[in-house]
PDB file of N, CA and C in Angstrom:
ATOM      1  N   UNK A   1      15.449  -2.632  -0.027  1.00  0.00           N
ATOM      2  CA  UNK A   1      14.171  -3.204  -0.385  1.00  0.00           C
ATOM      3  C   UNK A   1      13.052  -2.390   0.277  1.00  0.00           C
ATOM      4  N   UNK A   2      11.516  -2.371  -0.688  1.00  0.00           N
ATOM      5  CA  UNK A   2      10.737  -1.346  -0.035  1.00  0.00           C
ATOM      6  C   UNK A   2      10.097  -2.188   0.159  1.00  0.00           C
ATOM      7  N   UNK A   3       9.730  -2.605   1.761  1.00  0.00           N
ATOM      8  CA  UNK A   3       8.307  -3.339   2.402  1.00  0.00           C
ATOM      9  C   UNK A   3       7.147  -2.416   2.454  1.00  0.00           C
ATOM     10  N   UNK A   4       6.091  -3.113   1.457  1.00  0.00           N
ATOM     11  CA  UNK A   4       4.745  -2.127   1.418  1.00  0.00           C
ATOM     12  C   UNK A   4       3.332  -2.822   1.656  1.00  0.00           C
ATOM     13  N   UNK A   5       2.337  -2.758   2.544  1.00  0.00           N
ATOM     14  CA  UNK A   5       1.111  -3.146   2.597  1.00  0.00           C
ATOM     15  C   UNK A   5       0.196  -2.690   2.032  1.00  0.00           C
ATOM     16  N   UNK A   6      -0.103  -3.279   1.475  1.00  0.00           N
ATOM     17  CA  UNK A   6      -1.918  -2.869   1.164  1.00  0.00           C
ATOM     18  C   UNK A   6      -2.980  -3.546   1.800  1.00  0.00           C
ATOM     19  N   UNK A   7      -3.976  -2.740   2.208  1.00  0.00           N
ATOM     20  CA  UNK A   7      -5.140  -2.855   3.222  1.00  0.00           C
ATOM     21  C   UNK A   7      -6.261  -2.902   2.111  1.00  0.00           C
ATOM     22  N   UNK A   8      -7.037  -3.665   2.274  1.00  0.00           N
ATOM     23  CA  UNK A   8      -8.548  -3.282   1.741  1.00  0.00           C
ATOM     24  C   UNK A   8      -9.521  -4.141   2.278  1.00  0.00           C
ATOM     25  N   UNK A   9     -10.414  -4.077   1.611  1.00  0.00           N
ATOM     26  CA  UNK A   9     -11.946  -4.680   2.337  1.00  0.00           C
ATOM     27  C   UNK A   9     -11.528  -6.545   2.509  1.00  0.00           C
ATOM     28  N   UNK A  10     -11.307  -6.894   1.520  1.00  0.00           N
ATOM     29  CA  UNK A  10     -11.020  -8.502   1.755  1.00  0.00           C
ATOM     30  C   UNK A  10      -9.130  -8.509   1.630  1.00  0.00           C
ATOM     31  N   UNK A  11      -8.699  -8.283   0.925  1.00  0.00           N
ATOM     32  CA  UNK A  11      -7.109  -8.571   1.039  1.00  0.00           C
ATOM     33  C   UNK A  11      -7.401  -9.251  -0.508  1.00  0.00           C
ATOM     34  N   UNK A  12      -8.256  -8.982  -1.411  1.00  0.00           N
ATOM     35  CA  UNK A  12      -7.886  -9.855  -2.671  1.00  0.00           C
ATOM     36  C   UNK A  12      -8.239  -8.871  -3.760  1.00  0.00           C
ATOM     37  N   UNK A  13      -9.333  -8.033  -3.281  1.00  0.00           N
ATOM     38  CA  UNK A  13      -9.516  -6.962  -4.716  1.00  0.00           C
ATOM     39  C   UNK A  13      -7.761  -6.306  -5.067  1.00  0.00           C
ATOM     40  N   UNK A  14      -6.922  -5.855  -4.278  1.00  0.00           N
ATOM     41  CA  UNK A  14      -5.656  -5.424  -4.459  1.00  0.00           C
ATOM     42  C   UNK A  14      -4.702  -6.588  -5.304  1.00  0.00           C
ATOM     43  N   UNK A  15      -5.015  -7.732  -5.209  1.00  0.00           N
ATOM     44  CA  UNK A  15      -4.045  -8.540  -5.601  1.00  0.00           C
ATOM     45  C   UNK A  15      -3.266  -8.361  -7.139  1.00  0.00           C
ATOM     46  N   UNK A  16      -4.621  -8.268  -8.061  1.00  0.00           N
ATOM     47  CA  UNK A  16      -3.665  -7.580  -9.278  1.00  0.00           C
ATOM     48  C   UNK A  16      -3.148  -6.301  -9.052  1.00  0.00           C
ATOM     49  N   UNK A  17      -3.435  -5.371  -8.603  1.00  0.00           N
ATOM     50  CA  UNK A  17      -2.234  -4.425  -8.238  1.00  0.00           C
ATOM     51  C   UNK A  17      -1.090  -5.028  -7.833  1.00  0.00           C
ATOM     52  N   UNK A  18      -0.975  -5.326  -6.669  1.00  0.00           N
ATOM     53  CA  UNK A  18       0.489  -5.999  -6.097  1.00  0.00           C
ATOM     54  C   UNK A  18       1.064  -6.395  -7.468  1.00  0.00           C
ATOM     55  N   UNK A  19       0.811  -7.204  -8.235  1.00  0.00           N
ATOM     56  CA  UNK A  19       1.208  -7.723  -9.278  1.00  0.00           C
ATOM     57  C   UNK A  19       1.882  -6.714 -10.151  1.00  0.00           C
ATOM     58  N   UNK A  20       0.762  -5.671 -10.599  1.00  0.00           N
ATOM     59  CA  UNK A  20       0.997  -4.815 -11.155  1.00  0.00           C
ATOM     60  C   UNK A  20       2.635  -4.019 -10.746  1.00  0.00           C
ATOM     61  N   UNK A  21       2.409  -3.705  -9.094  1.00  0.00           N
ATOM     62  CA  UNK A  21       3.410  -2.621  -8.635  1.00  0.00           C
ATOM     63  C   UNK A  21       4.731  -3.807  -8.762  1.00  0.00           C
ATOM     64  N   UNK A  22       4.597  -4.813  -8.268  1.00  0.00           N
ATOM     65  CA  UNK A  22       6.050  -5.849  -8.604  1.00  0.00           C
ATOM     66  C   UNK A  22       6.438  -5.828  -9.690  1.00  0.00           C
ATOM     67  N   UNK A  23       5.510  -5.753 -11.095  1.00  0.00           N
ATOM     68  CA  UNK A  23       6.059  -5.777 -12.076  1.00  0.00           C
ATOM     69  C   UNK A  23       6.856  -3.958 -13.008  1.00  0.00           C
ATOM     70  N   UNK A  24       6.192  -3.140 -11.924  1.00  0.00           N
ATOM     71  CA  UNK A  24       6.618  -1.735 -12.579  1.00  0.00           C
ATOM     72  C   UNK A  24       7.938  -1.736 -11.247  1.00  0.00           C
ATOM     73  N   UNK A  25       7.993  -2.116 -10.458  1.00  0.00           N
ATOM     74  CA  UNK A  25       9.180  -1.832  -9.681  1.00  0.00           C
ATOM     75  C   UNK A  25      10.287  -2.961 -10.370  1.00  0.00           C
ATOM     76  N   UNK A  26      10.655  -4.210 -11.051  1.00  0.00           N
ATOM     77  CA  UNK A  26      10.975  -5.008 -11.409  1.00  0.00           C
ATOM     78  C   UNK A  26      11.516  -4.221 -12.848  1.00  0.00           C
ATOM     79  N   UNK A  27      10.716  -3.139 -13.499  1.00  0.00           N
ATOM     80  CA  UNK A  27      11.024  -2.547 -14.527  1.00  0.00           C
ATOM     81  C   UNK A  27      12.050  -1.280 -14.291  1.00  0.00           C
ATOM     82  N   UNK A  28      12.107  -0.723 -13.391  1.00  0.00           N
ATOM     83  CA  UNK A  28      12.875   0.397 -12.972  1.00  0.00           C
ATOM     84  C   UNK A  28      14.134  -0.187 -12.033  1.00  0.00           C
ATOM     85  N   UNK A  29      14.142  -1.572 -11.455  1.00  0.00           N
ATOM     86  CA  UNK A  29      15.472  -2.084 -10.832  1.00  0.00           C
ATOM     87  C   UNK A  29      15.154  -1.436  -9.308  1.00  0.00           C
ATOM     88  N   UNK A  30      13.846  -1.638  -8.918  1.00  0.00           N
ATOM     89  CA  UNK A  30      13.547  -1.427  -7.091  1.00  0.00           C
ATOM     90  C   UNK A  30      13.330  -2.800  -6.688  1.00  0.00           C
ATOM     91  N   UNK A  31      13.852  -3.125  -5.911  1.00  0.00           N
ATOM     92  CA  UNK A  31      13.785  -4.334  -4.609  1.00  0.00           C
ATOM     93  C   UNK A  31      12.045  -4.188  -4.162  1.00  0.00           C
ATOM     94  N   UNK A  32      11.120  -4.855  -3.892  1.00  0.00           N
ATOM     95  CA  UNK A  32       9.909  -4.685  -3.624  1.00  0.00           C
ATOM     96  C   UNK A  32       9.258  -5.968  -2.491  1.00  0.00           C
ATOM     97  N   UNK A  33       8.936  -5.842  -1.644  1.00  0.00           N
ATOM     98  CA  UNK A  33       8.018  -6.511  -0.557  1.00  0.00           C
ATOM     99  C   UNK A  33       6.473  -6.292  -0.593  1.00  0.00           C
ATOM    100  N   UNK A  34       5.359  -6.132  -1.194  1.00  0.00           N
ATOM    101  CA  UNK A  34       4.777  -6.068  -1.657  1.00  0.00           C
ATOM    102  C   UNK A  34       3.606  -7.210  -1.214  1.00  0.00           C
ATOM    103  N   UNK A  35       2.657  -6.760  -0.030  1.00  0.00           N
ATOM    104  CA  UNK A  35       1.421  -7.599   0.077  1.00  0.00           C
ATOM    105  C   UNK A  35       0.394  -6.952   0.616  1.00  0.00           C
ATOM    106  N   UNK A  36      -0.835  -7.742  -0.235  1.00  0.00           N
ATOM    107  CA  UNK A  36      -2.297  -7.258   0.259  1.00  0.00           C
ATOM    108  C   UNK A  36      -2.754  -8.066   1.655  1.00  0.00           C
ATOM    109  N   UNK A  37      -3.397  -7.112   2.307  1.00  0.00           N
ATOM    110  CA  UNK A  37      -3.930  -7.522   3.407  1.00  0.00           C
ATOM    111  C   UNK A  37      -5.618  -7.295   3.828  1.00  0.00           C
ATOM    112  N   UNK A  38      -6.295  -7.713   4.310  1.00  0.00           N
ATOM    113  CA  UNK A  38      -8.313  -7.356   4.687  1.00  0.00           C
ATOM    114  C   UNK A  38      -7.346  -6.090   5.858  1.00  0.00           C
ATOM    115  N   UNK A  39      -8.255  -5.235   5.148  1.00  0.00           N
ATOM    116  CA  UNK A  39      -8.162  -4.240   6.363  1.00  0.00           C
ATOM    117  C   UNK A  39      -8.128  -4.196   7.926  1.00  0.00           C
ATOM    118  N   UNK A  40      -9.132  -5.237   8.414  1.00  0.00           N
ATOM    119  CA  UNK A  40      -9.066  -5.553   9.516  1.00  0.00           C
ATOM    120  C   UNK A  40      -7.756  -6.421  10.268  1.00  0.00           C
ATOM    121  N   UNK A  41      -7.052  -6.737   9.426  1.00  0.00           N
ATOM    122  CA  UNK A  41      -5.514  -7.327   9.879  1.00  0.00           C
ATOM    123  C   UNK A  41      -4.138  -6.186  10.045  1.00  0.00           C
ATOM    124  N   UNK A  42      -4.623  -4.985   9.969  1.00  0.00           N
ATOM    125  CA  UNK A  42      -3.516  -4.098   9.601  1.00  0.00           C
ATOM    126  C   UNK A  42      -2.518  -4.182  10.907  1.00  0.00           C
ATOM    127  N   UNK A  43      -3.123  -4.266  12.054  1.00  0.00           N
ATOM    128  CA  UNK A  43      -2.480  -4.075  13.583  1.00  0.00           C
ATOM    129  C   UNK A  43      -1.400  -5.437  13.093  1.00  0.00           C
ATOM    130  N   UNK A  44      -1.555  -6.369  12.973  1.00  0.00           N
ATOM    131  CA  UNK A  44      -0.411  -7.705  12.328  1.00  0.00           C
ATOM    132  C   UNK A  44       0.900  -7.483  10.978  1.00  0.00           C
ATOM    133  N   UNK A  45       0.498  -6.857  10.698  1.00  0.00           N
ATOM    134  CA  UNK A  45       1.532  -6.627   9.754  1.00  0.00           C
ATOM    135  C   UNK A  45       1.946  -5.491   8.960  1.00  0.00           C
ATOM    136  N   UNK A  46       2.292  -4.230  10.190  1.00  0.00           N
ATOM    137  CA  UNK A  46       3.322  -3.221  10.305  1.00  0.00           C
ATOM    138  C   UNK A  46       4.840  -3.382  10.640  1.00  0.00           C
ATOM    139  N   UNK A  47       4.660  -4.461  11.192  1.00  0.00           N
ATOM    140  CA  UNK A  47       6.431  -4.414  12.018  1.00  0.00           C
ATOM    141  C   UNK A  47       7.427  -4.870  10.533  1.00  0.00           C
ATOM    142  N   UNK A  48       7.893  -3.563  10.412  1.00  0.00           N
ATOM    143  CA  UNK A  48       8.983  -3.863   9.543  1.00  0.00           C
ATOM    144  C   UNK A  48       8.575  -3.009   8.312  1.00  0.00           C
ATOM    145  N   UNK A  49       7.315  -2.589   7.883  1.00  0.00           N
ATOM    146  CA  UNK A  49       7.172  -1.760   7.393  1.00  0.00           C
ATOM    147  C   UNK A  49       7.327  -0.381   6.371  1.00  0.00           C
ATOM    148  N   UNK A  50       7.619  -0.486   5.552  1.00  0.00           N
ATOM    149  CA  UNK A  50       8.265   1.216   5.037  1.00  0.00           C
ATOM    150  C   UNK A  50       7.048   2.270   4.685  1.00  0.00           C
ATOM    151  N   UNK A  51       5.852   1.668   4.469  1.00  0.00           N
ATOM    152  CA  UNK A  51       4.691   2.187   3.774  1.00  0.00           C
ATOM    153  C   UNK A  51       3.026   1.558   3.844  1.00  0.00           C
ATOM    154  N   UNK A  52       2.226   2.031   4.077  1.00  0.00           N
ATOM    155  CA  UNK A  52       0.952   1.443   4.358  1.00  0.00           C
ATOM    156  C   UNK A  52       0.026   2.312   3.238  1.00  0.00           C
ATOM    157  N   UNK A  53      -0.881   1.356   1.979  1.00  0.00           N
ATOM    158  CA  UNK A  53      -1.658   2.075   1.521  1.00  0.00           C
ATOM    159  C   UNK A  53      -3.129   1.222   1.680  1.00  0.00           C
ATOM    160  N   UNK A  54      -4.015   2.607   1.651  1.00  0.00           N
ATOM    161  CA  UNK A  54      -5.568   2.071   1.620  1.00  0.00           C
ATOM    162  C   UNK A  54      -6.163   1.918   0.323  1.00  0.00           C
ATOM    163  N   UNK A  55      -6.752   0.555   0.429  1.00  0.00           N
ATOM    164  CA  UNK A  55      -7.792   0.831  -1.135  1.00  0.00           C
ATOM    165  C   UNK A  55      -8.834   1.700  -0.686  1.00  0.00           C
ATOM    166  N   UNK A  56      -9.076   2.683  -2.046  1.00  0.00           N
ATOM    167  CA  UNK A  56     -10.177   3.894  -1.532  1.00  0.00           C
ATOM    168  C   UNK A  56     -11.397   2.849  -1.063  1.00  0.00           C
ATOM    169  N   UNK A  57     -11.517   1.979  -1.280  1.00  0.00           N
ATOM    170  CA  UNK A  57     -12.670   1.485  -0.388  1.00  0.00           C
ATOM    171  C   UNK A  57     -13.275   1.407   1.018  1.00  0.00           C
ATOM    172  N   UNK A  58     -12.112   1.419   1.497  1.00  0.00           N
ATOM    173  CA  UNK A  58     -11.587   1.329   3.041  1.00  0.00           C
ATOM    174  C   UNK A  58     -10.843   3.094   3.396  1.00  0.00           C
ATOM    175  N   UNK A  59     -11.406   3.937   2.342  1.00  0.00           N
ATOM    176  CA  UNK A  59     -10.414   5.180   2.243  1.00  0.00           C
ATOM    177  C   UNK A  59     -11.357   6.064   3.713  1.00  0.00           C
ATOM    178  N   UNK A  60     -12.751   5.479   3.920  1.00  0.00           N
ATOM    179  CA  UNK A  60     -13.212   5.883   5.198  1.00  0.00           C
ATOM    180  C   UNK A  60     -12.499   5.814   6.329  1.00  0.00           C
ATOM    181  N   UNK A  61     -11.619   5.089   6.566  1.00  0.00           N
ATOM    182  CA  UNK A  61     -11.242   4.664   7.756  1.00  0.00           C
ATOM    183  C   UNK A  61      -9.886   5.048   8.149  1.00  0.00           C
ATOM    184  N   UNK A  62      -9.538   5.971   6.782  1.00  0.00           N
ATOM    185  CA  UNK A  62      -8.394   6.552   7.031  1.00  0.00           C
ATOM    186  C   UNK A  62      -7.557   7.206   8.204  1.00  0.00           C
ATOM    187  N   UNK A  63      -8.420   8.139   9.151  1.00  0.00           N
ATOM    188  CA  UNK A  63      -7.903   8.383  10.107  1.00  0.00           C
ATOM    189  C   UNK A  63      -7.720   7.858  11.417  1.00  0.00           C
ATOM    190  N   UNK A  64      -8.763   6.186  11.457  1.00  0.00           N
ATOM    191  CA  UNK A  64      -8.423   5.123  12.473  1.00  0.00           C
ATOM    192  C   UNK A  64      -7.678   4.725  11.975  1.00  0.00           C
ATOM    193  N   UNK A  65      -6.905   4.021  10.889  1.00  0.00           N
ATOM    194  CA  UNK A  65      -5.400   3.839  10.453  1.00  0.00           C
ATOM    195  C   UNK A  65      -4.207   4.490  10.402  1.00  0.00           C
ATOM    196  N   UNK A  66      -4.698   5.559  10.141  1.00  0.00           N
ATOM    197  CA  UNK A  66      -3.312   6.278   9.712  1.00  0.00           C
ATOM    198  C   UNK A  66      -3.069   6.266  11.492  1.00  0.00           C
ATOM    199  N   UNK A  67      -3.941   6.666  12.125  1.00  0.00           N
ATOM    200  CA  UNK A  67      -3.379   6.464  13.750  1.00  0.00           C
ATOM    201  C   UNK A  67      -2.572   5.462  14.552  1.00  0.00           C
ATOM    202  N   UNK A  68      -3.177   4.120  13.846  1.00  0.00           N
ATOM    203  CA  UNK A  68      -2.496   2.837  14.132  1.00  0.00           C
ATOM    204  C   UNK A  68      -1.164   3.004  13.547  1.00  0.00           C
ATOM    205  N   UNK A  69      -1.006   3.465  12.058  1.00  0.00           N
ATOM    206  CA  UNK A  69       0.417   3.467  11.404  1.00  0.00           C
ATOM    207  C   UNK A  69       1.462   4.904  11.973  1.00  0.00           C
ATOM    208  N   UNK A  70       1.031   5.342  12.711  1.00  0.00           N
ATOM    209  CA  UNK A  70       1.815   6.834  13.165  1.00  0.00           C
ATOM    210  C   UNK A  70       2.296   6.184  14.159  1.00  0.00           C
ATOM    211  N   UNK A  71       1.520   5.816  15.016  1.00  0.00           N
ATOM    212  CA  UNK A  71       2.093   4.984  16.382  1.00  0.00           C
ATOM    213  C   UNK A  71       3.267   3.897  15.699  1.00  0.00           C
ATOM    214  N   UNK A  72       2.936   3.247  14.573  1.00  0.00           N
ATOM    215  CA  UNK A  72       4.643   2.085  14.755  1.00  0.00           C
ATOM    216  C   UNK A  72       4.936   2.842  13.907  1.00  0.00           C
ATOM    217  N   UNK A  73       5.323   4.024  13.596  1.00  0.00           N
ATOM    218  CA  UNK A  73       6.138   4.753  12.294  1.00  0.00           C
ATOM    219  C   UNK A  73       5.835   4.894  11.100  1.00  0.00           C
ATOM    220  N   UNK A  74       4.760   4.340  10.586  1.00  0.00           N
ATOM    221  CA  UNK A  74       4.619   3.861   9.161  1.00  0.00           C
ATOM    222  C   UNK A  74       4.184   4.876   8.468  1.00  0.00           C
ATOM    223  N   UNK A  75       4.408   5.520   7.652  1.00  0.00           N
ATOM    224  CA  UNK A  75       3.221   6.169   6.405  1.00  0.00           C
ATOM    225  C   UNK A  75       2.300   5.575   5.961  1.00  0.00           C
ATOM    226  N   UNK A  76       0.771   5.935   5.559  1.00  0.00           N
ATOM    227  CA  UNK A  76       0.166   5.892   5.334  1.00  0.00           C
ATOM    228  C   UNK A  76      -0.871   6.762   4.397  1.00  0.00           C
ATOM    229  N   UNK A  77      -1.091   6.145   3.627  1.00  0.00           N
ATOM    230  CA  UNK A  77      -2.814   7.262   2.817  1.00  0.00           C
ATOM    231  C   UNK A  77      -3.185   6.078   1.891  1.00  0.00           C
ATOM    232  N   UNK A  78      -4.751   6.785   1.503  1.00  0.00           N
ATOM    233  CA  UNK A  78      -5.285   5.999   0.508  1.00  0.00           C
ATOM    234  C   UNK A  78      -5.276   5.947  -0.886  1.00  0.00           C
ATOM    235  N   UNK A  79      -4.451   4.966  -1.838  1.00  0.00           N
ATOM    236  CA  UNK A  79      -4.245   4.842  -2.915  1.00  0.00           C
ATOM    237  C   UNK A  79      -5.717   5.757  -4.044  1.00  0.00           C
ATOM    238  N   UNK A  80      -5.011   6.822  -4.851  1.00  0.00           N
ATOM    239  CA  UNK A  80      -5.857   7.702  -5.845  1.00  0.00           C
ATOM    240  C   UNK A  80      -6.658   6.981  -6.380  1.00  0.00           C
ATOM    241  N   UNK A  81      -7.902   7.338  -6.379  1.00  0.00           N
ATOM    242  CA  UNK A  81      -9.078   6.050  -6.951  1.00  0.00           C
ATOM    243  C   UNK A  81      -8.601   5.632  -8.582  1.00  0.00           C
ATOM    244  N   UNK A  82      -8.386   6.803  -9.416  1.00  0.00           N
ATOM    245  CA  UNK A  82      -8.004   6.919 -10.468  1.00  0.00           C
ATOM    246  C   UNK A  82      -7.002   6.054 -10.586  1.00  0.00           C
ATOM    247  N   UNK A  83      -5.871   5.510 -10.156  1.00  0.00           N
ATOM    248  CA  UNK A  83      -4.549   4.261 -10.271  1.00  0.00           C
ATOM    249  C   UNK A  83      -5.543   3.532  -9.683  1.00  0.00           C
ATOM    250  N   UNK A  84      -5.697   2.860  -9.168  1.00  0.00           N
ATOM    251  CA  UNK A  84      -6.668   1.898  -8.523  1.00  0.00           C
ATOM    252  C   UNK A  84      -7.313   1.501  -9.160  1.00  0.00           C
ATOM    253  N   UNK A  85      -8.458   2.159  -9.639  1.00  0.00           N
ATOM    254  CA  UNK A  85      -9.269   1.627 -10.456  1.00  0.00           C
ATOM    255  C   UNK A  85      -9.192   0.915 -12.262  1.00  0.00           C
ATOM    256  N   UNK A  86      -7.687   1.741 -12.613  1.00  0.00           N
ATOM    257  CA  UNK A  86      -6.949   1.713 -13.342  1.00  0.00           C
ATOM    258  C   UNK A  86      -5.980   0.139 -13.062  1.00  0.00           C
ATOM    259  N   UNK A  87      -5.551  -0.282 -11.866  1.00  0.00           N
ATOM    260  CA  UNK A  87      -4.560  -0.463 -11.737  1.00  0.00           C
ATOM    261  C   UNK A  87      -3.400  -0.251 -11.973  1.00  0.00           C
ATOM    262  N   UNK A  88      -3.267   1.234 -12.050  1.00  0.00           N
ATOM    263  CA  UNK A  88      -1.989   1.334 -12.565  1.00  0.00           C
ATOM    264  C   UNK A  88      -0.710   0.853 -11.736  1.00  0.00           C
ATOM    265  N   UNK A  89       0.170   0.147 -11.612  1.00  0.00           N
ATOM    266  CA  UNK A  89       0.978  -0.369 -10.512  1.00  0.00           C
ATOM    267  C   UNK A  89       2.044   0.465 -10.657  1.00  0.00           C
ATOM    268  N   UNK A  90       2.839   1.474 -11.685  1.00  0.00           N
ATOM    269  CA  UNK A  90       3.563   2.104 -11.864  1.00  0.00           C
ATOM    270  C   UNK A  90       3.170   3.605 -11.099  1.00  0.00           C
ATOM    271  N   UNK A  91       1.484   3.911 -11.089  1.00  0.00           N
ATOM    272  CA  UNK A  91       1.552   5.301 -10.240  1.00  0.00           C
ATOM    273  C   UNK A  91       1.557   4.596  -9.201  1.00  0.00           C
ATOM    274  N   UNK A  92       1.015   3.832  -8.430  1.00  0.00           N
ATOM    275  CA  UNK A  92       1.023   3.549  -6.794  1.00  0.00           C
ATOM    276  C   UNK A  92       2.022   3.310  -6.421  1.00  0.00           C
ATOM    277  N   UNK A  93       3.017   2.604  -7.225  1.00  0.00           N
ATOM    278  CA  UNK A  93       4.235   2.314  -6.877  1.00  0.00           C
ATOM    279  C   UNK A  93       4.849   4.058  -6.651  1.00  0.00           C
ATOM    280  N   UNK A  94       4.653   4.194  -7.518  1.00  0.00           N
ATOM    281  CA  UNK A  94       5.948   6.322  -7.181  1.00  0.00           C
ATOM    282  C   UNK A  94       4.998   7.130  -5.966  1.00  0.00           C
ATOM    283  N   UNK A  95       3.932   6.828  -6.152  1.00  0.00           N
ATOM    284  CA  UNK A  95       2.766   7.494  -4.707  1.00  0.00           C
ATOM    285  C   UNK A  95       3.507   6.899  -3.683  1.00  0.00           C
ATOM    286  N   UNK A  96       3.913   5.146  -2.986  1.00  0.00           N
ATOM    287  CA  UNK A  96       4.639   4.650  -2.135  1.00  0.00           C
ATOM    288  C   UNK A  96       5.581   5.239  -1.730  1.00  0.00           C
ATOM    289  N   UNK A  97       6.459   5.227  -2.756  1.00  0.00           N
ATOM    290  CA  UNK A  97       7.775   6.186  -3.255  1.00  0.00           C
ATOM    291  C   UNK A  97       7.958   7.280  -2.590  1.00  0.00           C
ATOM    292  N   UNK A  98       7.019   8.121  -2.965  1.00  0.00           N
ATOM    293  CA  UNK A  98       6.492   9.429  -2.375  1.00  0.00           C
ATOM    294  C   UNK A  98       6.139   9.756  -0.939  1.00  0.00           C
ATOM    295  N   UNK A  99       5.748   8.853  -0.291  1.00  0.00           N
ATOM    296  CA  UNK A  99       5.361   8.467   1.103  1.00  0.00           C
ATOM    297  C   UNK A  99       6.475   8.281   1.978  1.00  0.00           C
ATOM    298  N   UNK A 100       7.278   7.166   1.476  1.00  0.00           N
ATOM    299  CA  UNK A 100       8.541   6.923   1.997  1.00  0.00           C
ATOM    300  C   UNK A 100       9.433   7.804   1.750  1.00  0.00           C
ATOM    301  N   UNK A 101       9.877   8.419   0.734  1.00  0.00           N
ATOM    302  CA  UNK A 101      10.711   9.519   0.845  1.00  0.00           C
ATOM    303  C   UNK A 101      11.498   8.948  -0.467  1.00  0.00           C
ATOM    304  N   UNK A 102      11.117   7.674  -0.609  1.00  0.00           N
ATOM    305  CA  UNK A 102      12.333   7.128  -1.933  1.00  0.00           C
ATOM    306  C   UNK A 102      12.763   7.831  -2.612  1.00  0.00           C
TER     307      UNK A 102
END
């Protein structure tokens, strides 16, 4: 199973994504853990981890995160504005993918 966070400004603009990526991982037969979080909660819910993405909104703050996620192991970067804005849940999902090594 792939445990994945998403960070952004409130923890709710991502929510149809999540949706999105559960339903394109659900289509290919991947196990998925899959939740949005307000950026400011990220230090709470790394442990256990496989992958950390940023909504480009929060894509400023990338290198105070990705620091927090290097320290407990995690990968990290900020989701392509282009899927995002799109929602595409099938590219963010293989970008995850990509991160983790899947």
């Amino acid at each position: 199973m792939l445990v994945i966070r998403l960070f952004c400004a409130a923890g709710m603009s991502t929510s149809l994504l999540v949706r999105k990526m559960e339903e394109a991982a659900k289509a290919e037969g991947t196990e998925v853990d899959i939740v949005a979080y307000p950026v400011g909660e990220v230090d709470q819910h790394l442990a256990g981890v496989d992958c950390a993405l940023l909504g480009p909104q929060v894509g400023y703050m990338k290198a105070q995160i990705q620091a927090k996620c290097k320290a407990a192991g995690v990968p990290c970067d900020v989701i392509p504005m282009a899927d995002y804005g799109m929602v595409n849940g099938k590219n963010v999902l293989a970008f995850a993918k990509k991160l983790i090594g899947a």
